[in-house]
Protein backbone atom coordinates (compact mmCIF):
# COMPACT_ATOMS: atom_id res chain seq x y z
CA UNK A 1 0.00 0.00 0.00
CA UNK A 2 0.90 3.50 -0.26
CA UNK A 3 1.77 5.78 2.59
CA UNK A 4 -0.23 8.52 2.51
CA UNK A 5 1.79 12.59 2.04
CA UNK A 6 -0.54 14.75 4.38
CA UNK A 7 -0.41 17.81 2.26
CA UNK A 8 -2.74 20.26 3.99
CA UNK A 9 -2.24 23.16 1.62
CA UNK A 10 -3.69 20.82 -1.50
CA UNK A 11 -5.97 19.25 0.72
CA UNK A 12 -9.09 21.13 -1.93
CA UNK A 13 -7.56 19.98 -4.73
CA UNK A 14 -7.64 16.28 -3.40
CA UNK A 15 -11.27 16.60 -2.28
CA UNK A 16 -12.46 18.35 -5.60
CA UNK A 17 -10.65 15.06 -7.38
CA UNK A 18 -12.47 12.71 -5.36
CA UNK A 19 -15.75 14.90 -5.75
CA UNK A 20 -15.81 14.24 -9.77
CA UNK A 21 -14.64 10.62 -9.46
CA UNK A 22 -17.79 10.08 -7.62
CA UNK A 23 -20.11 12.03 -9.54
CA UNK A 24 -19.06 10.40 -12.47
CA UNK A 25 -19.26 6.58 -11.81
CA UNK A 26 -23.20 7.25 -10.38
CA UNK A 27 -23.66 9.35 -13.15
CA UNK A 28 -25.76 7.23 -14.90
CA UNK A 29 -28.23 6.93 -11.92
CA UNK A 30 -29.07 10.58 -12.30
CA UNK A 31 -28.54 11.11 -8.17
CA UNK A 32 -28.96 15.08 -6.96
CA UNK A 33 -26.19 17.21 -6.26
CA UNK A 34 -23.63 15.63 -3.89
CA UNK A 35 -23.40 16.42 -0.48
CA UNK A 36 -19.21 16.71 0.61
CA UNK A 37 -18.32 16.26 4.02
CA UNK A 38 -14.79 17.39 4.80
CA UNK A 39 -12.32 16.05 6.72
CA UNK A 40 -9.52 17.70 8.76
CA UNK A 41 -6.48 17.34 6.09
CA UNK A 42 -4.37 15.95 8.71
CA UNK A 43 -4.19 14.22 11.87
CA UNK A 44 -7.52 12.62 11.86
CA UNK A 45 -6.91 8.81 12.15
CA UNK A 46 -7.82 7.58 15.88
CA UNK A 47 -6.68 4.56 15.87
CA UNK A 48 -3.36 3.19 13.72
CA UNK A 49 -1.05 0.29 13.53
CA UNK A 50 2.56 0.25 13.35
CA UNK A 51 5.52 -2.59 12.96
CA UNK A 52 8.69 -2.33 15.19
CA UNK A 53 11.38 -3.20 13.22
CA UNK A 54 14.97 -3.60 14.74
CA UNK A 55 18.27 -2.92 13.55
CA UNK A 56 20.88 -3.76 16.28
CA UNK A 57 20.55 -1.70 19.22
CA UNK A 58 18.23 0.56 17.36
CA UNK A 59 14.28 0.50 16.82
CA UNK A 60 11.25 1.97 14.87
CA UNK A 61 7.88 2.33 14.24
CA UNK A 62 7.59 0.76 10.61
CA UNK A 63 4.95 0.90 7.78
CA UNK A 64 5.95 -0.62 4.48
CA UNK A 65 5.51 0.63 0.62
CA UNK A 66 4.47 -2.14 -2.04
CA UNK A 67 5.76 -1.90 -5.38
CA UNK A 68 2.71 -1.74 -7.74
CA UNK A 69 4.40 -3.27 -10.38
CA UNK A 70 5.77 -5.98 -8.12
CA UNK A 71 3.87 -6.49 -5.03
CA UNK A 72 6.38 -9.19 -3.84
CA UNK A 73 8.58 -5.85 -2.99
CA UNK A 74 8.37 -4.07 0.55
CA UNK A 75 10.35 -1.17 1.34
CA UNK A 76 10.38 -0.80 4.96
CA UNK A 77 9.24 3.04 5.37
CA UNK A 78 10.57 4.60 8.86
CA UNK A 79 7.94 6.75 10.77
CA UNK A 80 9.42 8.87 13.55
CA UNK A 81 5.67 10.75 13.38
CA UNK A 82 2.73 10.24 11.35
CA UNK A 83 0.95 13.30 10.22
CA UNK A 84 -2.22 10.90 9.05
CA UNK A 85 -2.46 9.90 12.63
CA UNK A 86 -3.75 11.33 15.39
CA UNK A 87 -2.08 14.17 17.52
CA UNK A 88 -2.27 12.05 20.77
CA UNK A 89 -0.73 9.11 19.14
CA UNK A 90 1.63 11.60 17.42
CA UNK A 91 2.53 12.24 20.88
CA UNK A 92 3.17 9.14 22.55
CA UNK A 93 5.15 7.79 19.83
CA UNK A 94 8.38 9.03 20.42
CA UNK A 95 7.75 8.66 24.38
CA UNK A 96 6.90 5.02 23.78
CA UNK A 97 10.06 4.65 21.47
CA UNK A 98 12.10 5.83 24.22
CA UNK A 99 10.78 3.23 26.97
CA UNK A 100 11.52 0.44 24.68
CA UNK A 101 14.65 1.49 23.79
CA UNK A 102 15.49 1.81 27.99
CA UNK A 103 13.98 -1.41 29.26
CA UNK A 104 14.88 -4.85 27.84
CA UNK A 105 11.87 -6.23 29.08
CA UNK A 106 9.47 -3.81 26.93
CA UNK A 107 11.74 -4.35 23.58
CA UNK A 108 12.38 -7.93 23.38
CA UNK A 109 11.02 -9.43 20.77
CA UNK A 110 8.07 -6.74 20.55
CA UNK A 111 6.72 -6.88 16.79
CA UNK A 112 3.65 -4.36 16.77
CA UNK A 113 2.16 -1.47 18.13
CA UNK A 114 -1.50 -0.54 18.12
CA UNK A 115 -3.13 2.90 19.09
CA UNK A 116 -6.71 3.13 19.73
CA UNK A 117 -7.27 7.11 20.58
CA UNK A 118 -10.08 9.15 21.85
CA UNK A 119 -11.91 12.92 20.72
CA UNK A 120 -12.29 12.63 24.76
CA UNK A 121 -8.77 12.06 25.42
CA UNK A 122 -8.05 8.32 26.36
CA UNK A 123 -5.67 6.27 24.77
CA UNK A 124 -4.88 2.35 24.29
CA UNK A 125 -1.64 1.20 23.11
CA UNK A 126 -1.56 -3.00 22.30
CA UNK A 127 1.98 -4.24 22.46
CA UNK A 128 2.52 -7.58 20.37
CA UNK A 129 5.28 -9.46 20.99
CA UNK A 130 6.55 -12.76 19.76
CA UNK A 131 7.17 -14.47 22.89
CA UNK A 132 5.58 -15.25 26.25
CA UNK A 133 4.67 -12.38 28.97
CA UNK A 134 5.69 -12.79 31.99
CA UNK A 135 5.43 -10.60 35.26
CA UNK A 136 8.51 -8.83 34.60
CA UNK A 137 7.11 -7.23 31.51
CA UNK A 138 3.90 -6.89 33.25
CA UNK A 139 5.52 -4.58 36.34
CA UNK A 140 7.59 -2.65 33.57
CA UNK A 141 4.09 -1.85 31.40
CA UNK A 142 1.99 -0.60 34.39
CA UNK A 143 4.73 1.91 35.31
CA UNK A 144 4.56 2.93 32.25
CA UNK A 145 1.03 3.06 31.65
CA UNK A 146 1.22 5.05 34.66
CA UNK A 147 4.22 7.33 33.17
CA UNK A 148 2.28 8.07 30.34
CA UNK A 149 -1.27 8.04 31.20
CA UNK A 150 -2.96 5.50 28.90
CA UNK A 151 -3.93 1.55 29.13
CA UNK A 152 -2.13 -0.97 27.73
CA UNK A 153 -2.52 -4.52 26.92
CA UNK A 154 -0.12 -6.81 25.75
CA UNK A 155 -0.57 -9.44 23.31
CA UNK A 156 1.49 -12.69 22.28
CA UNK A 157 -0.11 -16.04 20.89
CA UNK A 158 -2.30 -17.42 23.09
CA UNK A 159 -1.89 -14.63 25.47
CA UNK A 160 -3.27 -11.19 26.30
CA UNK A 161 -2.85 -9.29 28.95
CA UNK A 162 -5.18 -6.45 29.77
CA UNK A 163 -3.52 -4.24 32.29
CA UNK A 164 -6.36 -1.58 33.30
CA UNK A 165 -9.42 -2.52 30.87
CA UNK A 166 -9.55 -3.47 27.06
CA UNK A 167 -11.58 -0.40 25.61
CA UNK A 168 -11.71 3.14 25.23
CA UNK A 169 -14.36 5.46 25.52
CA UNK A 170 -15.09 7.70 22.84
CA UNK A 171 -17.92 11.07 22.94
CA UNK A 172 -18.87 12.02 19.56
CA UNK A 173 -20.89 15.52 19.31
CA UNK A 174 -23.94 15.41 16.79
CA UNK A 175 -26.31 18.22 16.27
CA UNK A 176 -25.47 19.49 20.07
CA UNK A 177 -26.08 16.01 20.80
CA UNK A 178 -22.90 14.35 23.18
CA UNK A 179 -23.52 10.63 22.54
CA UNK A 180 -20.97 7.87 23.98
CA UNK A 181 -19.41 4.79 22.97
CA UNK A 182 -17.16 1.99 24.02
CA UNK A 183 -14.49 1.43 21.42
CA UNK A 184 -13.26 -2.42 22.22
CA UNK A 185 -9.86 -2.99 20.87
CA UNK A 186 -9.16 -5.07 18.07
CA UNK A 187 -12.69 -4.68 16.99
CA UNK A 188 -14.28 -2.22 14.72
CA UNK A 189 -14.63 1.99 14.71
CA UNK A 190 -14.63 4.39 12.39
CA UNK A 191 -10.79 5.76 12.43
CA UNK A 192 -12.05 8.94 11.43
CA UNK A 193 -13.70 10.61 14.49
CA UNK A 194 -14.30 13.47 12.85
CA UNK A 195 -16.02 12.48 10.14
CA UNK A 196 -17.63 9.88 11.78
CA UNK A 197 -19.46 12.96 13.69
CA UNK A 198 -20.38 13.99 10.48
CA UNK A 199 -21.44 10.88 8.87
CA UNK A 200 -23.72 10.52 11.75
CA UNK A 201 -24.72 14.08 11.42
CA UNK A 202 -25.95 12.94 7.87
CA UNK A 203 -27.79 9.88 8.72
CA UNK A 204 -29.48 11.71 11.44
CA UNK A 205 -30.82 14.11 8.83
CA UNK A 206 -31.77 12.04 5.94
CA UNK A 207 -34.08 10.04 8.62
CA UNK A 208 -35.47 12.87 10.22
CA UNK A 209 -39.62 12.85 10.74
CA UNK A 210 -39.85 8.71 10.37
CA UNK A 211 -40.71 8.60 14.59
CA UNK A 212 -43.77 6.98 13.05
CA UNK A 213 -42.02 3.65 11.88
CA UNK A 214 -39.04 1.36 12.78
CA UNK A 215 -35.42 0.96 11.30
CA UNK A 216 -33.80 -2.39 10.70
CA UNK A 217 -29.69 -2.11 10.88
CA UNK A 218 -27.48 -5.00 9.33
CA UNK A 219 -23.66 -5.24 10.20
CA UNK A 220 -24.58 -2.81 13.05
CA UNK A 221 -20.85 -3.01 15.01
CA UNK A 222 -20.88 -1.65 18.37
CA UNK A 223 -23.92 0.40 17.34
CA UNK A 224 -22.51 3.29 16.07
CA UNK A 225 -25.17 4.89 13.75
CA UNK A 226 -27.86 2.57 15.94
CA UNK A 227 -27.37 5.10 19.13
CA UNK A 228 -27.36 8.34 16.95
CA UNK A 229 -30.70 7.12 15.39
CA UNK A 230 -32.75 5.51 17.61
CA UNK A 231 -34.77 8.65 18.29
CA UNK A 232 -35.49 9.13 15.05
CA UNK A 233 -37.59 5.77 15.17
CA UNK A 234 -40.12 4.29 16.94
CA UNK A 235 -38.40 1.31 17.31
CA UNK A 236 -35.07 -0.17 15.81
CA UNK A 237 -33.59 -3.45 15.47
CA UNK A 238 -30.30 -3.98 14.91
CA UNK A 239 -28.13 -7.19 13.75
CA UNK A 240 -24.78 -8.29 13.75
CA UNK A 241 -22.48 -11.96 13.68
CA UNK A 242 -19.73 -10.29 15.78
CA UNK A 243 -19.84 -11.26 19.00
CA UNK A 244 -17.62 -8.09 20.80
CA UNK A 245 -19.58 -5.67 18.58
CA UNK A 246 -23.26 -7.10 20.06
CA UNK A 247 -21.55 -6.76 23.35
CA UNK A 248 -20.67 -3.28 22.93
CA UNK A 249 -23.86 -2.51 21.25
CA UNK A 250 -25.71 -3.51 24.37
CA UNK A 251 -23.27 -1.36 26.50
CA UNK A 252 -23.41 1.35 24.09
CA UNK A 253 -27.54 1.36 24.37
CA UNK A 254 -27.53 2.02 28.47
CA UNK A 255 -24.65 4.18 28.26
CA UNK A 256 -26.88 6.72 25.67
CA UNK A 257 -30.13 5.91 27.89
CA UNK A 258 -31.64 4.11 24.44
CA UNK A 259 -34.57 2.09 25.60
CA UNK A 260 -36.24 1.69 21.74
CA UNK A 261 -33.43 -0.12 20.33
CA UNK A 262 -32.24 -3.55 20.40
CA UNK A 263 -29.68 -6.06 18.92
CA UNK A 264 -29.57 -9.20 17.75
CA UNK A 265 -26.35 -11.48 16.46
CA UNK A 266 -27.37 -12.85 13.54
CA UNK A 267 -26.07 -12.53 9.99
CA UNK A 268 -27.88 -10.64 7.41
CA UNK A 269 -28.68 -13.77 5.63
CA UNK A 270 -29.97 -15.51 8.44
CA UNK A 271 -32.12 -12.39 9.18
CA UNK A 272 -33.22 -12.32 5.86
CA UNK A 273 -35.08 -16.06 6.43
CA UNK A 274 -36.26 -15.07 9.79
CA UNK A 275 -38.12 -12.15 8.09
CA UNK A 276 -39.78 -14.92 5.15
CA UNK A 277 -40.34 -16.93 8.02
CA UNK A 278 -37.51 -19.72 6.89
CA UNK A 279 -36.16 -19.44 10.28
CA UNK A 280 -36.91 -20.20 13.43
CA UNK A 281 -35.26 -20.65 16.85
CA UNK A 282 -35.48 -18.76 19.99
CA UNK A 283 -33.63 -15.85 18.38
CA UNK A 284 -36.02 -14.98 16.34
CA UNK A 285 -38.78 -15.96 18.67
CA UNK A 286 -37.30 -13.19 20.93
CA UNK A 287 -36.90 -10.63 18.12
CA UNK A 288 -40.96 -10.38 18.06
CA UNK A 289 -40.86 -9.54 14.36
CA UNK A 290 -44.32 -9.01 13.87
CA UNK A 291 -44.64 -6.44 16.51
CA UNK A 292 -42.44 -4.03 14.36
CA UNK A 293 -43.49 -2.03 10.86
CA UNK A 294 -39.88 -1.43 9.02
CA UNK A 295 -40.13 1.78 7.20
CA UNK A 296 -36.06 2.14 6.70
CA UNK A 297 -33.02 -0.57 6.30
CA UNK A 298 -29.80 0.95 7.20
CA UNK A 299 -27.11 -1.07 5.52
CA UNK A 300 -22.55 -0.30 6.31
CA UNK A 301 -21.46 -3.46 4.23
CA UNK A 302 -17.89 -4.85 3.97
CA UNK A 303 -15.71 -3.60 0.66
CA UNK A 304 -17.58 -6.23 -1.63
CA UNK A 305 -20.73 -4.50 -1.04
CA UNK A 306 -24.08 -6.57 -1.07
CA UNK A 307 -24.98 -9.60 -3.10
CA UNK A 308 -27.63 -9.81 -5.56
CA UNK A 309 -29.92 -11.59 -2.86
CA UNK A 310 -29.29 -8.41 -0.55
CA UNK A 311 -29.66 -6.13 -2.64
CA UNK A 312 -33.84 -7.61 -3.42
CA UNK A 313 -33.96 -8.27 0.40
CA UNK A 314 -33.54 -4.43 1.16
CA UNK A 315 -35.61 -3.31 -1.70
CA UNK A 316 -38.86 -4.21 -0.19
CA UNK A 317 -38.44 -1.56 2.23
CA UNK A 318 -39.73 2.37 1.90
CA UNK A 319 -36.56 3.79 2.63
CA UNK A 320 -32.61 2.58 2.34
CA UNK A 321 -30.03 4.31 3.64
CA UNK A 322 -26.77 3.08 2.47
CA UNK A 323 -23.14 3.95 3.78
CA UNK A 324 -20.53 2.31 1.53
CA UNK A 325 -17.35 1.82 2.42
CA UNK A 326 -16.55 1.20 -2.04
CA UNK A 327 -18.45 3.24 -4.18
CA UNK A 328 -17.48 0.51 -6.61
CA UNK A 329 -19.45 -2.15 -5.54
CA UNK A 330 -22.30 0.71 -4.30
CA UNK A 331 -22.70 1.48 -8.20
CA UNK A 332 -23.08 -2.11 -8.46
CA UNK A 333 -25.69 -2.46 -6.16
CA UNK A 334 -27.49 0.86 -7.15
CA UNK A 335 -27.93 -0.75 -10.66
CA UNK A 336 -30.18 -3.12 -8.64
CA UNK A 337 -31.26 -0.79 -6.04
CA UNK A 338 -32.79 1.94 -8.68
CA UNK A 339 -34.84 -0.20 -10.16
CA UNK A 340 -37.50 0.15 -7.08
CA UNK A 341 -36.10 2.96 -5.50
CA UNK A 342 -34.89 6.69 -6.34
CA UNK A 343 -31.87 8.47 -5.01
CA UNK A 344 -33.18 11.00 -2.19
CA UNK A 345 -29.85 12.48 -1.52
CA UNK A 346 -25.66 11.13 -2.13
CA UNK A 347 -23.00 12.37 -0.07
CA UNK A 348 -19.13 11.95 0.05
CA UNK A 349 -17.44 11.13 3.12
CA UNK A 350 -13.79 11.99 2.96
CA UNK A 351 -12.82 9.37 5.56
CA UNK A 352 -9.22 9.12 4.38
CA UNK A 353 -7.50 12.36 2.91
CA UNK A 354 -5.09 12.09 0.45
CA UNK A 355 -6.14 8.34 -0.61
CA UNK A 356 -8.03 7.53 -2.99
CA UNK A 357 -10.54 5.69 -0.87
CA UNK A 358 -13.75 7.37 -1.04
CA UNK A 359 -17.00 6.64 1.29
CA UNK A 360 -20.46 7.55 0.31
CA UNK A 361 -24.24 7.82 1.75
CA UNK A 362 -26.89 7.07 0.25
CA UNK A 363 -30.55 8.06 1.07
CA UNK A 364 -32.88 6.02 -1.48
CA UNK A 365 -37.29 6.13 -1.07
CA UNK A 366 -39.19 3.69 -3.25
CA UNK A 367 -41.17 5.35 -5.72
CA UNK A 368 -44.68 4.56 -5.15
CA UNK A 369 -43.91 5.50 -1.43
CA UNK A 370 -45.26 8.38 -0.05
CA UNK A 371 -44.48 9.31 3.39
């Protein structure tokens, strides 16, 4: 992959590029003007991932660059700072570098570092090593969790080690609104704070005055557009197959006082029989689908989008609201999509400046409905 060159003073110039790359490939769906949504040109990635990589007495934080033409090739890239990342993991970089380079115990054999970072402040840094922990490296890493001020856990195979707690806890502001959220580590969140605020901001607004039906949510995660959105419903029900993300979703619910709102883990598939009545089980005895009249599917698929099966399972309902991670696969899906359904409103989520990853929202009503 490509390292990204933070570049604030081009920062329009990159945006206005990804604008017209995007209005061109949905071009052909005739969508109305598109909605940008700005991100800060640097410093804006929460949470990041680095290799250490050793030369003799020395270390570093490492990313590596692929050779396009030869993807076999990997320079190793040294990062002393990393302008993409966040200023509080900017910060503890070199402070971290330094304690390795002191302590034996912290450097030996220690392959990764992961930082999970808060809006709010707190900060998570997973060490990986490739060899057993033992309570020597556990009394060095709680002084200097202490030092420092964050949480760490350390990680080896077949071990981890949580030294204070294994999650963060993030408050995002929408429309005046503070809302909160436990960020598990290793698990899924929007690296983008920022925009994620935004995003949210969005969603919030293209579902406004639907309080008189409910909202179904597949791959829901820890509930992140679930908690901003429940009060625009009368109900919503929410599914997901990861098992920390239902967890968190749950936590997430009583931490925002969201008593209309539930979650389920199930797949979208297996949701998708429950709903034709295929399935049954106590899961979807408890869900108590026919107490609830869906009058909007959120859908935040992986990269490949939604299959052809998907895409007619969400097409029954009044109103989608898509957020694609590809708008490559989202053009393939609105070629299904727009046959039932016209686009409301598109937006462009610059998630990742100075990429060429692009993410997009979609508001879509069907066109005999009438609100």
């Amino acid at each position: 992959m490509a390292i990204p060159v933070v570049e604030p003073e081009r920062y329009s110039e990159q945006l206005n590029a990804k604008r017209e790359t995007l209005e061109a490939l949905l071009a052909e769906f005739s969508p109305p003007s598109l909605e940008v949504l700005e991100s800060p040109p640097g410093y804006y990635r929460q949470r990041c991932e680095f290799r250490i990589w050793h030369e003799g007495d020395d270390l570093f934080y490492a990313m590596f660059e692929v050779d396009p033409e030869n993807p076999a090739n990997k320079a190793v890239v040294r990062l002393d700072q990393y302008p993409v990342a966040s200023a509080q993991i900017n910060a503890l970089m070199p402070l971290l570098r330094n304690a390795f380079l002191a302590s034996q115990e912290l450097r030996h054999r220690l392959f990764q570092v992961e930082f999970l970072t808060t809006l709010s402040g707190e900060a998570l840094v997973t060490l990986i090593y490739h060899r057993p922990l033992g309570d020597a490296w556990e009394e060095e890493a709680r002084a200097l969790e202490k030092s420092l001020g964050i949480m760490i856990i350390g990680r080896s195979r077949k071990q981890r080690k949580v030294l204070s707690r294994d999650h963060v806890w993030e408050t995002l502001e929408v429309d005046d609104q503070p809302w909160h959220y436990q960020q598990v580590e290793n698990s899924f969140t929007q690296p983008n704070a920022t925009i994620c605020q935004k995003m949210l901001g969005w969603a919030r607004s293209a579902t406004a005055g639907s309080q008189s039906g409910d909202l179904v949510e597949l791959y829901c995660g820890n509930g992140n557009f679930t908690v901003a959105l429940a009060e625009n419903f009368r109900r919503v029900l929410a599914t997901e197959i990861s098992r920390t993300s239902v967890a968190s979703a749950k936590v997430n619910f009583a931490a925002n006082g969201i008593t209309n709102a539930k979650v389920v883990r199930m797949s979208a598939e297996e949701f998708a029989q429950a709903l034709k009545g295929e399935k049954g089980g106590r899961r979807v005895a408890d869900m108590a689908l026919q107490d609830y009249q869906f009058s909007t599917v959120l859908v935040d698929p992986p990269r490949a989008g939604l299959d052809e099966a998907s895409c007619h399972q969400i097409s029954v309902y009044p109103s989608i609201v898509y957020i694609s991670c590809n708008p490559a696969t989202l053009a393939e899906n609105l070629a299904i999509l727009t046959q039932t359904h016209r686009i409301e409103r598109l937006a462009l989520f610059d998630q990742f400046p100075f990429t060429d990853h692009m993410e997009a929202g979609v508001l879509l009503t069907r066109r005999e409905y009438q609100p």
